[in-house]
PDB file of N, CA and C in Angstrom:
ATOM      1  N   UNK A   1      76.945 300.313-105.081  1.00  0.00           N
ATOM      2  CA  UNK A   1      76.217 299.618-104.036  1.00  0.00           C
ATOM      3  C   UNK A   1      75.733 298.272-104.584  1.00  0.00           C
ATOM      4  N   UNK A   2      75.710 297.229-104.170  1.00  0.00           N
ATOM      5  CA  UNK A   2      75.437 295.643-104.163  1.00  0.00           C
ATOM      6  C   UNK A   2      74.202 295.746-103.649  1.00  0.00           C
ATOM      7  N   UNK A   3      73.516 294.631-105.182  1.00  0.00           N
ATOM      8  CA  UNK A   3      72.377 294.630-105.073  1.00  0.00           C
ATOM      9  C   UNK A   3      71.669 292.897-104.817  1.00  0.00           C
ATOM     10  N   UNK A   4      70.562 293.080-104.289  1.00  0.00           N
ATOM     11  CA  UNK A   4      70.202 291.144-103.521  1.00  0.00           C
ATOM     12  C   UNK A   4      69.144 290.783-103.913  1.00  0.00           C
ATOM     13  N   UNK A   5      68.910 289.519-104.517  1.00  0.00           N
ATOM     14  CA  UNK A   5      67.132 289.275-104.075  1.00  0.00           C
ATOM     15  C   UNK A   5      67.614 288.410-103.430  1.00  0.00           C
ATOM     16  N   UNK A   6      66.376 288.970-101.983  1.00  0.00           N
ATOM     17  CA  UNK A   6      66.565 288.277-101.086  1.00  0.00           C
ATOM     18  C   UNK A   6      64.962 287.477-100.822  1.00  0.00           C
ATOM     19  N   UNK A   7      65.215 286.297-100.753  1.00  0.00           N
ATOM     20  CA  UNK A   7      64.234 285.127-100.098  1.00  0.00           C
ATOM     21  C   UNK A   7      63.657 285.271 -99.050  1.00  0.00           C
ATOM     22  N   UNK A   8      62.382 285.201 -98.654  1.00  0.00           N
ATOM     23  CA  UNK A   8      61.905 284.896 -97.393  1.00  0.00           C
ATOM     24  C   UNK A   8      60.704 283.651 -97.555  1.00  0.00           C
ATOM     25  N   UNK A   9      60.912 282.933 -96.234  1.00  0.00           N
ATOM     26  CA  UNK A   9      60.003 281.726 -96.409  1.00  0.00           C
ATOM     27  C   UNK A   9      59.507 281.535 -95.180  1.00  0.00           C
ATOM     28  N   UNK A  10      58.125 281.478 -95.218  1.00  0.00           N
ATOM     29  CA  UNK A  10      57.348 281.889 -94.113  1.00  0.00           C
ATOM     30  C   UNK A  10      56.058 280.645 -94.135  1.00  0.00           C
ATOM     31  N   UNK A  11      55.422 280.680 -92.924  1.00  0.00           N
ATOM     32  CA  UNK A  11      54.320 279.798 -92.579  1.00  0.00           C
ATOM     33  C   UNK A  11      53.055 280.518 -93.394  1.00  0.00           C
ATOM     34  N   UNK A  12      52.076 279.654 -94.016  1.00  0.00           N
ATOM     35  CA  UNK A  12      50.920 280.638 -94.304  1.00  0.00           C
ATOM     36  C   UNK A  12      50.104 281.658 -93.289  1.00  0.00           C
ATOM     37  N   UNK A  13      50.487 281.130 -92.285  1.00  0.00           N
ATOM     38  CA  UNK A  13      49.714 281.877 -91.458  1.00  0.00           C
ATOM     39  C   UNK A  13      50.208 283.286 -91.236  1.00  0.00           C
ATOM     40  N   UNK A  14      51.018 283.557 -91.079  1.00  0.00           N
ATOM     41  CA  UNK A  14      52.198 284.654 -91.525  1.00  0.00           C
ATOM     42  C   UNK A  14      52.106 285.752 -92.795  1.00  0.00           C
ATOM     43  N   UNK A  15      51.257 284.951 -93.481  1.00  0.00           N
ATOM     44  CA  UNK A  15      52.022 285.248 -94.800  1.00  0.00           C
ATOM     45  C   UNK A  15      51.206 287.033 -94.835  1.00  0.00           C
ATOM     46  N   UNK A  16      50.370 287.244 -94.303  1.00  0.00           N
ATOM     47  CA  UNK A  16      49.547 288.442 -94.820  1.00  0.00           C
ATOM     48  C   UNK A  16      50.084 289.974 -94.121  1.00  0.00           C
ATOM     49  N   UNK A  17      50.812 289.500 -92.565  1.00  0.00           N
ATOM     50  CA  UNK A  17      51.809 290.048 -91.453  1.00  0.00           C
ATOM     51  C   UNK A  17      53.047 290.598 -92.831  1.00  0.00           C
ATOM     52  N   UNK A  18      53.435 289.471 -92.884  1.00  0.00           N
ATOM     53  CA  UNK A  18      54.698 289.801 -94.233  1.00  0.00           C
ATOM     54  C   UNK A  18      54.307 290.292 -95.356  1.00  0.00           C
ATOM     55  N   UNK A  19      53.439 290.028 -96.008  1.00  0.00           N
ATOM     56  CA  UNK A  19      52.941 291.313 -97.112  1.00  0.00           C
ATOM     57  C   UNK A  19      53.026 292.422 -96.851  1.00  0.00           C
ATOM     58  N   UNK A  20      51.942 293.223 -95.857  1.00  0.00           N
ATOM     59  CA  UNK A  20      51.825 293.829 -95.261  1.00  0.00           C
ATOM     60  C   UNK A  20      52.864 294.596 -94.823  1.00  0.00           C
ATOM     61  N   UNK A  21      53.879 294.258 -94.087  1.00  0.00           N
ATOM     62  CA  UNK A  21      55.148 294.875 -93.599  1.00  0.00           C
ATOM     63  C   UNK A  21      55.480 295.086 -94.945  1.00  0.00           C
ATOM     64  N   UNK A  22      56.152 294.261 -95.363  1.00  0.00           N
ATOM     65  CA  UNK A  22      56.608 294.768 -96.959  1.00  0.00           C
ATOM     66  C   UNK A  22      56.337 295.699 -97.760  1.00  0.00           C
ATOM     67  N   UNK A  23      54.961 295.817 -97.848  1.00  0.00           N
ATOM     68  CA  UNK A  23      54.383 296.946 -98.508  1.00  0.00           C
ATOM     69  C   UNK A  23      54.284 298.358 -97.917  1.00  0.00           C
ATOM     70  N   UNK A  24      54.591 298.232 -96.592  1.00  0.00           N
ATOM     71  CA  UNK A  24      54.990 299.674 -95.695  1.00  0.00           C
ATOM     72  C   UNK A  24      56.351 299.788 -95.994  1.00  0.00           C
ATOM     73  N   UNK A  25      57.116 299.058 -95.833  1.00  0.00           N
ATOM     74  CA  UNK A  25      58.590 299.118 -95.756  1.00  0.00           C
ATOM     75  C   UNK A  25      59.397 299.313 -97.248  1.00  0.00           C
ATOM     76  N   UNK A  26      58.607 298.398 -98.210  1.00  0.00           N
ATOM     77  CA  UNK A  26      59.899 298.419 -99.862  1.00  0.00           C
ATOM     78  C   UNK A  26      58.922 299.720-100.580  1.00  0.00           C
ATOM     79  N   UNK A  27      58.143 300.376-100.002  1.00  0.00           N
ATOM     80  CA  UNK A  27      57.615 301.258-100.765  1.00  0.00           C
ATOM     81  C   UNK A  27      57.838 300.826-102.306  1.00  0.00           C
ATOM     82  N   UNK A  28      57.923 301.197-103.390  1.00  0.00           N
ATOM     83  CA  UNK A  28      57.876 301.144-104.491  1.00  0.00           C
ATOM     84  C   UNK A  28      58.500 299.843-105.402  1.00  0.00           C
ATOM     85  N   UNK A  29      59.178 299.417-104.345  1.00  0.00           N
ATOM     86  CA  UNK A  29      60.161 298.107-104.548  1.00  0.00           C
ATOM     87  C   UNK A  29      58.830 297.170-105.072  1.00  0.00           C
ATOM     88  N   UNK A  30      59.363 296.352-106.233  1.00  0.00           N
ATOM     89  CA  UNK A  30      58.126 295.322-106.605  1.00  0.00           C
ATOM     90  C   UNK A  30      58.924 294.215-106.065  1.00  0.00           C
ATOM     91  N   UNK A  31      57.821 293.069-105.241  1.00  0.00           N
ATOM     92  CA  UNK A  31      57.870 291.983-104.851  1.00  0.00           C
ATOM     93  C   UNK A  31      57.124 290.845-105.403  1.00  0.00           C
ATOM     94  N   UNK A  32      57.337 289.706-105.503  1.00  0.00           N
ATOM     95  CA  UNK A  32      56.751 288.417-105.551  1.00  0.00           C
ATOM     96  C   UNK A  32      56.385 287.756-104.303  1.00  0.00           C
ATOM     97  N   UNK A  33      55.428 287.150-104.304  1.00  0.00           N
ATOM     98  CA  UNK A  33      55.184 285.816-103.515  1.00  0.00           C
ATOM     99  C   UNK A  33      54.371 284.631-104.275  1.00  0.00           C
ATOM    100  N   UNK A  34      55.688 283.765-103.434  1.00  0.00           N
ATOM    101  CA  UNK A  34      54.052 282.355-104.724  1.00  0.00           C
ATOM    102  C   UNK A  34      54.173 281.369-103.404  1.00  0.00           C
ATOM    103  N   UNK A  35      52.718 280.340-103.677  1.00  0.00           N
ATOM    104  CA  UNK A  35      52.461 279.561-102.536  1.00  0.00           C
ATOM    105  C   UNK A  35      53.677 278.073-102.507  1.00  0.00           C
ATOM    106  N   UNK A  36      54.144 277.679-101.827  1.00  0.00           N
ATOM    107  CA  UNK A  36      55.450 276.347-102.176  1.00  0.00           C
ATOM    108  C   UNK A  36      54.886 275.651-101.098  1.00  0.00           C
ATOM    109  N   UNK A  37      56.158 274.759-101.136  1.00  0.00           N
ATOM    110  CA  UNK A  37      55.982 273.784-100.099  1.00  0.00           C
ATOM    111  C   UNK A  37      57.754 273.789 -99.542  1.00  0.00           C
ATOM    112  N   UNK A  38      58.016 273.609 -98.763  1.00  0.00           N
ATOM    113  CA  UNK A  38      59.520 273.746 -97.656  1.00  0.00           C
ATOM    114  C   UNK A  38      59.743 272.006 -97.467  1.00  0.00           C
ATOM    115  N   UNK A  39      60.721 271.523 -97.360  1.00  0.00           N
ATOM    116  CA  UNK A  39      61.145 270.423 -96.630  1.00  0.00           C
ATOM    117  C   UNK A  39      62.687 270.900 -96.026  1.00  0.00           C
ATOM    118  N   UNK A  40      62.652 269.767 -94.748  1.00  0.00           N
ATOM    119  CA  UNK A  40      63.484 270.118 -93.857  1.00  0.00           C
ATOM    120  C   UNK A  40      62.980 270.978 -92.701  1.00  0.00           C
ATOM    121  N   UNK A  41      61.626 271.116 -92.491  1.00  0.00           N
ATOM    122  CA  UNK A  41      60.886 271.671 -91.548  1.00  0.00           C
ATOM    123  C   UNK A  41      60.844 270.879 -90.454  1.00  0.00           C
ATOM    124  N   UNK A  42      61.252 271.453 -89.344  1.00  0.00           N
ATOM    125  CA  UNK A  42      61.058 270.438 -87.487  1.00  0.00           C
ATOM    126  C   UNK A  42      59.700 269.858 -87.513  1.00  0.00           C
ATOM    127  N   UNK A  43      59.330 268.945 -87.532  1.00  0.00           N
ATOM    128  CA  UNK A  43      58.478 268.056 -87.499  1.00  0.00           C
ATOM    129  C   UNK A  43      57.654 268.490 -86.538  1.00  0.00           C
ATOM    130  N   UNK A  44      57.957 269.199 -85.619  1.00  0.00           N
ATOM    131  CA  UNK A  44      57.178 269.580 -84.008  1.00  0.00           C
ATOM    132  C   UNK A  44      56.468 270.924 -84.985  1.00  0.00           C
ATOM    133  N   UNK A  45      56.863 271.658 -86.153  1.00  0.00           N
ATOM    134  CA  UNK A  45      55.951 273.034 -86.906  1.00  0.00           C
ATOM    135  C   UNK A  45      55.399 272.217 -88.017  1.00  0.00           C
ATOM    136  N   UNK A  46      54.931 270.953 -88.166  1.00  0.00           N
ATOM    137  CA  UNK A  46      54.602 270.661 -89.254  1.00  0.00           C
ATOM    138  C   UNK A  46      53.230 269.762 -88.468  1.00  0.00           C
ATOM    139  N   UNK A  47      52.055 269.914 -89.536  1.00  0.00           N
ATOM    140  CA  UNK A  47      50.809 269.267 -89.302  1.00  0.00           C
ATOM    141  C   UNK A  47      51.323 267.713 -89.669  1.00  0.00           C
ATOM    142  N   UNK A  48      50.484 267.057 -88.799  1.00  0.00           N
ATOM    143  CA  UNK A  48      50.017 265.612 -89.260  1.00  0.00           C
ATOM    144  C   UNK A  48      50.410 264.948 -91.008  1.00  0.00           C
ATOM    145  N   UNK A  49      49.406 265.537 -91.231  1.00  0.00           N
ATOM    146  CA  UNK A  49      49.748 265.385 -93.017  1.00  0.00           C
ATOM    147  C   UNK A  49      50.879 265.879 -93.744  1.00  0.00           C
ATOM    148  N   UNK A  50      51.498 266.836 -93.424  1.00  0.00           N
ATOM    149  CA  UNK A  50      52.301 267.345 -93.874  1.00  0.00           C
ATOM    150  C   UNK A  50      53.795 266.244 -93.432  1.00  0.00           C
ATOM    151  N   UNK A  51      53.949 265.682 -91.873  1.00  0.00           N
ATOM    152  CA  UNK A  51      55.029 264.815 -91.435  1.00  0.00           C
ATOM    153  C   UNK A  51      54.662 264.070 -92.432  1.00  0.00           C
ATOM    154  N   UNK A  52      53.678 263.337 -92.652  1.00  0.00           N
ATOM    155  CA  UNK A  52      53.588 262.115 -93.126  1.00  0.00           C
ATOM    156  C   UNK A  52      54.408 262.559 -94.765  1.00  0.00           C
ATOM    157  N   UNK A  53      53.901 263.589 -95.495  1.00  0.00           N
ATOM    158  CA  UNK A  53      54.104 263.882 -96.701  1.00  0.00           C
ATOM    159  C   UNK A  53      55.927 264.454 -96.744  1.00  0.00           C
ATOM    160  N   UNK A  54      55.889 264.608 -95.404  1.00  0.00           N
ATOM    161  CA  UNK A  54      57.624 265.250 -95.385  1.00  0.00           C
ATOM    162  C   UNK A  54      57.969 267.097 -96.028  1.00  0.00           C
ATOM    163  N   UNK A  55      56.820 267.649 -96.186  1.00  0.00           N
ATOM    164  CA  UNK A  55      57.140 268.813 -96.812  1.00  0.00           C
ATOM    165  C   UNK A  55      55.921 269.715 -95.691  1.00  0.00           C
ATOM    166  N   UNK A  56      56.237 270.990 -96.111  1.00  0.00           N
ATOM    167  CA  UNK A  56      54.915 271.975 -95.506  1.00  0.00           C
ATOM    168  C   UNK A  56      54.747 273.163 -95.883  1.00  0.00           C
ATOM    169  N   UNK A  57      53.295 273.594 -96.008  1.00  0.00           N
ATOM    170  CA  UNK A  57      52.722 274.456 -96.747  1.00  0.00           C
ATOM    171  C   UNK A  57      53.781 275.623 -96.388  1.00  0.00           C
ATOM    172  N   UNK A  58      54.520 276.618 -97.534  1.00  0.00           N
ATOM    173  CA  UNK A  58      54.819 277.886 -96.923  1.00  0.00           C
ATOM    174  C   UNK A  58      54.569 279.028 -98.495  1.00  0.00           C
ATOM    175  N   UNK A  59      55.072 279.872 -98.270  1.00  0.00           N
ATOM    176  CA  UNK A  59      54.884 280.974 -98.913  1.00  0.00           C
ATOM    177  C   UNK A  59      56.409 281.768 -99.171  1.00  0.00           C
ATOM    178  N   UNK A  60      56.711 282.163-100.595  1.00  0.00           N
ATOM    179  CA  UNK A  60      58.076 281.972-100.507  1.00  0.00           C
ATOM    180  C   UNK A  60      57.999 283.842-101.401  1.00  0.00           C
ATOM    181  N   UNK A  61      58.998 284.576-100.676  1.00  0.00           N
ATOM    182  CA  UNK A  61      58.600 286.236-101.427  1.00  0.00           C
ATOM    183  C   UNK A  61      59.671 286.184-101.739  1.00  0.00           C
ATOM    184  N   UNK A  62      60.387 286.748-102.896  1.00  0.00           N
ATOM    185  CA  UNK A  62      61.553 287.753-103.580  1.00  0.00           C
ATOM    186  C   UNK A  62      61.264 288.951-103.631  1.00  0.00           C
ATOM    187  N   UNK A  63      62.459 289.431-103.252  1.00  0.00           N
ATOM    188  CA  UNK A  63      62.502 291.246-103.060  1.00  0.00           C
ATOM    189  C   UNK A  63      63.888 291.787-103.499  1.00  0.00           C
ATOM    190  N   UNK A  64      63.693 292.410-104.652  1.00  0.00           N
ATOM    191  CA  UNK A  64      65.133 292.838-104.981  1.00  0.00           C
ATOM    192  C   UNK A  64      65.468 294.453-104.015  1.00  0.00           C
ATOM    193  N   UNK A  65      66.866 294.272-103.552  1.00  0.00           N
ATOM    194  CA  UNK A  65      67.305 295.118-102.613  1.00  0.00           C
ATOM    195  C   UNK A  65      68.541 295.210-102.520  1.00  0.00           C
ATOM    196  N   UNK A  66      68.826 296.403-101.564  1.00  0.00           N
ATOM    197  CA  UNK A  66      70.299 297.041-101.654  1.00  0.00           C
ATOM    198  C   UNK A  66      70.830 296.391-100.163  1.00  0.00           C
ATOM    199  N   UNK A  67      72.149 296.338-100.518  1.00  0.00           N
ATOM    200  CA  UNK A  67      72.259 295.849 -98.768  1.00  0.00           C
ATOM    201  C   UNK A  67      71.948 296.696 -98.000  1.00  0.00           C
ATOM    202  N   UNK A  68      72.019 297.627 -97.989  1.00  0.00           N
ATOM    203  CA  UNK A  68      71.344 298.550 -96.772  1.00  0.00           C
ATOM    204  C   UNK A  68      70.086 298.520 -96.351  1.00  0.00           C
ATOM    205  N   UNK A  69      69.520 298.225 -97.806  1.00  0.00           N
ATOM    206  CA  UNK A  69      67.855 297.908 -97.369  1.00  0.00           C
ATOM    207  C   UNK A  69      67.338 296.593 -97.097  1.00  0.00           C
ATOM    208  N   UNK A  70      68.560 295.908 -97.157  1.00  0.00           N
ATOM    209  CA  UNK A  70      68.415 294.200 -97.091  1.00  0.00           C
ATOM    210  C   UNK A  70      68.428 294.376 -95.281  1.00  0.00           C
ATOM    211  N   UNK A  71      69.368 294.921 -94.706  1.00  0.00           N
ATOM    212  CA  UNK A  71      69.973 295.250 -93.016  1.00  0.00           C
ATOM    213  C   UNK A  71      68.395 295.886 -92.691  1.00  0.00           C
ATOM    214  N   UNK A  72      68.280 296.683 -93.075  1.00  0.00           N
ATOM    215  CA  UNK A  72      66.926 297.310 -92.635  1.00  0.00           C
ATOM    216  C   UNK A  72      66.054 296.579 -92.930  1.00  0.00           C
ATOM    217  N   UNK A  73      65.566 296.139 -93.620  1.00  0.00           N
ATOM    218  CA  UNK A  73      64.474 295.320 -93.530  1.00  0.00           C
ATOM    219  C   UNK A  73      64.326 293.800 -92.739  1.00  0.00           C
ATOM    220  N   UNK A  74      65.873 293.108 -92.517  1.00  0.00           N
ATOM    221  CA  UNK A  74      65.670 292.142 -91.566  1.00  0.00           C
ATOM    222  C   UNK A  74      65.524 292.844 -90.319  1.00  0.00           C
ATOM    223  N   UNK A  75      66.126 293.805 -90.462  1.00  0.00           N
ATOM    224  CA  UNK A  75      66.066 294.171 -88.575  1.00  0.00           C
ATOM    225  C   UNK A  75      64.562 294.272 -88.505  1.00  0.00           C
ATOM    226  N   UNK A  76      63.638 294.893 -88.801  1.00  0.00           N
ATOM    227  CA  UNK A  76      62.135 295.274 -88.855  1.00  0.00           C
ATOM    228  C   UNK A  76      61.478 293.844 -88.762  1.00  0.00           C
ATOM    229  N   UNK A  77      61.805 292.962 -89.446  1.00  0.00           N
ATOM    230  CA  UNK A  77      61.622 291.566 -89.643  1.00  0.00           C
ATOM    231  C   UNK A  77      61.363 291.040 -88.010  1.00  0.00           C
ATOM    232  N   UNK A  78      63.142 290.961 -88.428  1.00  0.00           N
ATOM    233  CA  UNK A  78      63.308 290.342 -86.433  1.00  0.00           C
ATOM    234  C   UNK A  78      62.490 290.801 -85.327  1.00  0.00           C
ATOM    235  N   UNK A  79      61.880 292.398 -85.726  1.00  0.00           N
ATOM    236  CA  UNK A  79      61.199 292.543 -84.357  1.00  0.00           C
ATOM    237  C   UNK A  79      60.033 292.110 -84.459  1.00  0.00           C
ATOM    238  N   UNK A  80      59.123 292.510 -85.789  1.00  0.00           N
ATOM    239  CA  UNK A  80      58.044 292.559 -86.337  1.00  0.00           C
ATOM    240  C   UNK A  80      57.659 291.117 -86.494  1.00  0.00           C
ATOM    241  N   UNK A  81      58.345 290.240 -86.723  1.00  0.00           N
ATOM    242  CA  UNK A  81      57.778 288.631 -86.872  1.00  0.00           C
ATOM    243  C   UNK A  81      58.417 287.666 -86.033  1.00  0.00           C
ATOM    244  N   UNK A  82      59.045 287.947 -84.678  1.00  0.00           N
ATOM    245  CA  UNK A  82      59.994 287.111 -83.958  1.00  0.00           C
ATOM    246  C   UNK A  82      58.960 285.852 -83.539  1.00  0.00           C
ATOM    247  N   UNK A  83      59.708 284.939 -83.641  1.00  0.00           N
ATOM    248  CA  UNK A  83      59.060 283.563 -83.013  1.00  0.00           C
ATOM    249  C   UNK A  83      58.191 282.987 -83.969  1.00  0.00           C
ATOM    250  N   UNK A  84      58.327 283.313 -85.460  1.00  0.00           N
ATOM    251  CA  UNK A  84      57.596 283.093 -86.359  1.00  0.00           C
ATOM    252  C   UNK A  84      58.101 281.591 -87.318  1.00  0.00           C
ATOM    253  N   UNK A  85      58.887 281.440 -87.457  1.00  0.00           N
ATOM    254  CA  UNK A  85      59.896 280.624 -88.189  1.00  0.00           C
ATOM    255  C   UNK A  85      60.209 281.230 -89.554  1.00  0.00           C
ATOM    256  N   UNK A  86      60.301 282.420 -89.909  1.00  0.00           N
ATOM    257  CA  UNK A  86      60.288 283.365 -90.663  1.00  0.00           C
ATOM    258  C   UNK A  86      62.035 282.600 -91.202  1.00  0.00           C
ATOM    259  N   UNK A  87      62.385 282.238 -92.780  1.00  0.00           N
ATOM    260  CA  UNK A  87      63.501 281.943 -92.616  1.00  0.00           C
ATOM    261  C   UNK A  87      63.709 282.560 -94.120  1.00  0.00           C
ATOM    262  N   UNK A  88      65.410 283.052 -94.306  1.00  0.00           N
ATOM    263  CA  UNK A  88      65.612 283.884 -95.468  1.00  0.00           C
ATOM    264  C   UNK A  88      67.067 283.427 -96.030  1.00  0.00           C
ATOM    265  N   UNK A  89      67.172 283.786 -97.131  1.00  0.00           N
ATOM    266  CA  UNK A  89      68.454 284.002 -97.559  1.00  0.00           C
ATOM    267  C   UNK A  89      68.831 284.976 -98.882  1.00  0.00           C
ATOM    268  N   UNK A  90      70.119 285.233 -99.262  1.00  0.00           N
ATOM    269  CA  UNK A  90      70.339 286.489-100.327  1.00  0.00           C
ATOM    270  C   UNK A  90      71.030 286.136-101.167  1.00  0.00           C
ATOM    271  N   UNK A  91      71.061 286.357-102.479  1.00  0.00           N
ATOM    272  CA  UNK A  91      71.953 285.909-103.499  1.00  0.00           C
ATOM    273  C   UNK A  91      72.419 287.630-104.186  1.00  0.00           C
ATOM    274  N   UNK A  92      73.356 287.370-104.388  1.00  0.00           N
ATOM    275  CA  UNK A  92      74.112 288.685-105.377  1.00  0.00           C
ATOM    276  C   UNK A  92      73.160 288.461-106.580  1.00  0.00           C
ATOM    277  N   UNK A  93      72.558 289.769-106.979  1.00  0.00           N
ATOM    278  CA  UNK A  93      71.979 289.815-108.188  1.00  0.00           C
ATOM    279  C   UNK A  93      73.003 290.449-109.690  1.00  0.00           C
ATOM    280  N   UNK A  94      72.859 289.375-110.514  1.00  0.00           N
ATOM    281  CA  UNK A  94      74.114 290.355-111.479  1.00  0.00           C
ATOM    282  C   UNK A  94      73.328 290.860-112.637  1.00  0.00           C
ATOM    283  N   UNK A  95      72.299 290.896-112.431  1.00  0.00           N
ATOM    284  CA  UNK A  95      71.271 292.097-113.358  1.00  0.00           C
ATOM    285  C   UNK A  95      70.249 292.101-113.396  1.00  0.00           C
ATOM    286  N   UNK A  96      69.219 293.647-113.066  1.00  0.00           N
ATOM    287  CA  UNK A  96      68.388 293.726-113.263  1.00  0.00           C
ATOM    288  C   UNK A  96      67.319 294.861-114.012  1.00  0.00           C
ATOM    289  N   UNK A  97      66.221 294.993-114.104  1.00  0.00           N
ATOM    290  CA  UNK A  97      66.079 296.123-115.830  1.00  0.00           C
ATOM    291  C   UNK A  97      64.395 295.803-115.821  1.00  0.00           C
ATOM    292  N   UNK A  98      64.119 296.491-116.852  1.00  0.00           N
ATOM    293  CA  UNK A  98      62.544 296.203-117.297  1.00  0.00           C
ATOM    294  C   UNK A  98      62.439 296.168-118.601  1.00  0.00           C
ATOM    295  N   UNK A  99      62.150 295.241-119.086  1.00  0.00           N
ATOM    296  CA  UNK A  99      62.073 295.569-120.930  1.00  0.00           C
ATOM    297  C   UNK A  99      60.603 296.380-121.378  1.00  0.00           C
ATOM    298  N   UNK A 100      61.021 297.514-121.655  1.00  0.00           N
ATOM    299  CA  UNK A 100      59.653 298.339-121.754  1.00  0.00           C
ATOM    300  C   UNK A 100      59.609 298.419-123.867  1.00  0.00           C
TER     301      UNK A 100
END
């Protein structure tokens, strides 16, 4: 089975909705989030300061996952955060481990 970390990049306002789900949903799965900034954001979802600066506040999570749980968890996504600007993508992971 093919394994992903998959990206999600979300508005701050969002961001606690998406924890939250996450932590019901990857059960044991460990995740990241760190605070970023996005460019290439529609100017019509971006504050004042932020057009001017060209970037905007978001919040960016990695979640390592199986495709099956990658399918399941966007679908939950899509219902659970629709109209959010919730935006993602997946890279093939070619290893992962814990050095204990």
């Amino acid at each position: 089975m093919s394994n992903y970390c998959l990206v999600l990049v979300c508005p701050p306002e969002i961001e606690e909705k998406l924890l939250d789900t996450l932590l019901l949903i990857a059960g044991d799965e460990v995740f990241t989030s760190t605070p970023t900034f996005s460019h290439g954001t529609a100017h019509g979802d971006m504050a004042n300061l932020e057009q001017v600066m060209g970037r905007a506040r978001s919040v960016r999570v990695e979640i390592l996952v199986t495709e099956e749980e990658m399918s399941k968890l966007l679908e939950t996504l899509r219902i659970s955060l629709a109209g959010t600007g919730l935006r993602y993508w997946a890279s093939p992971l070619a290893a992962k481990g814990v050095i204990e």
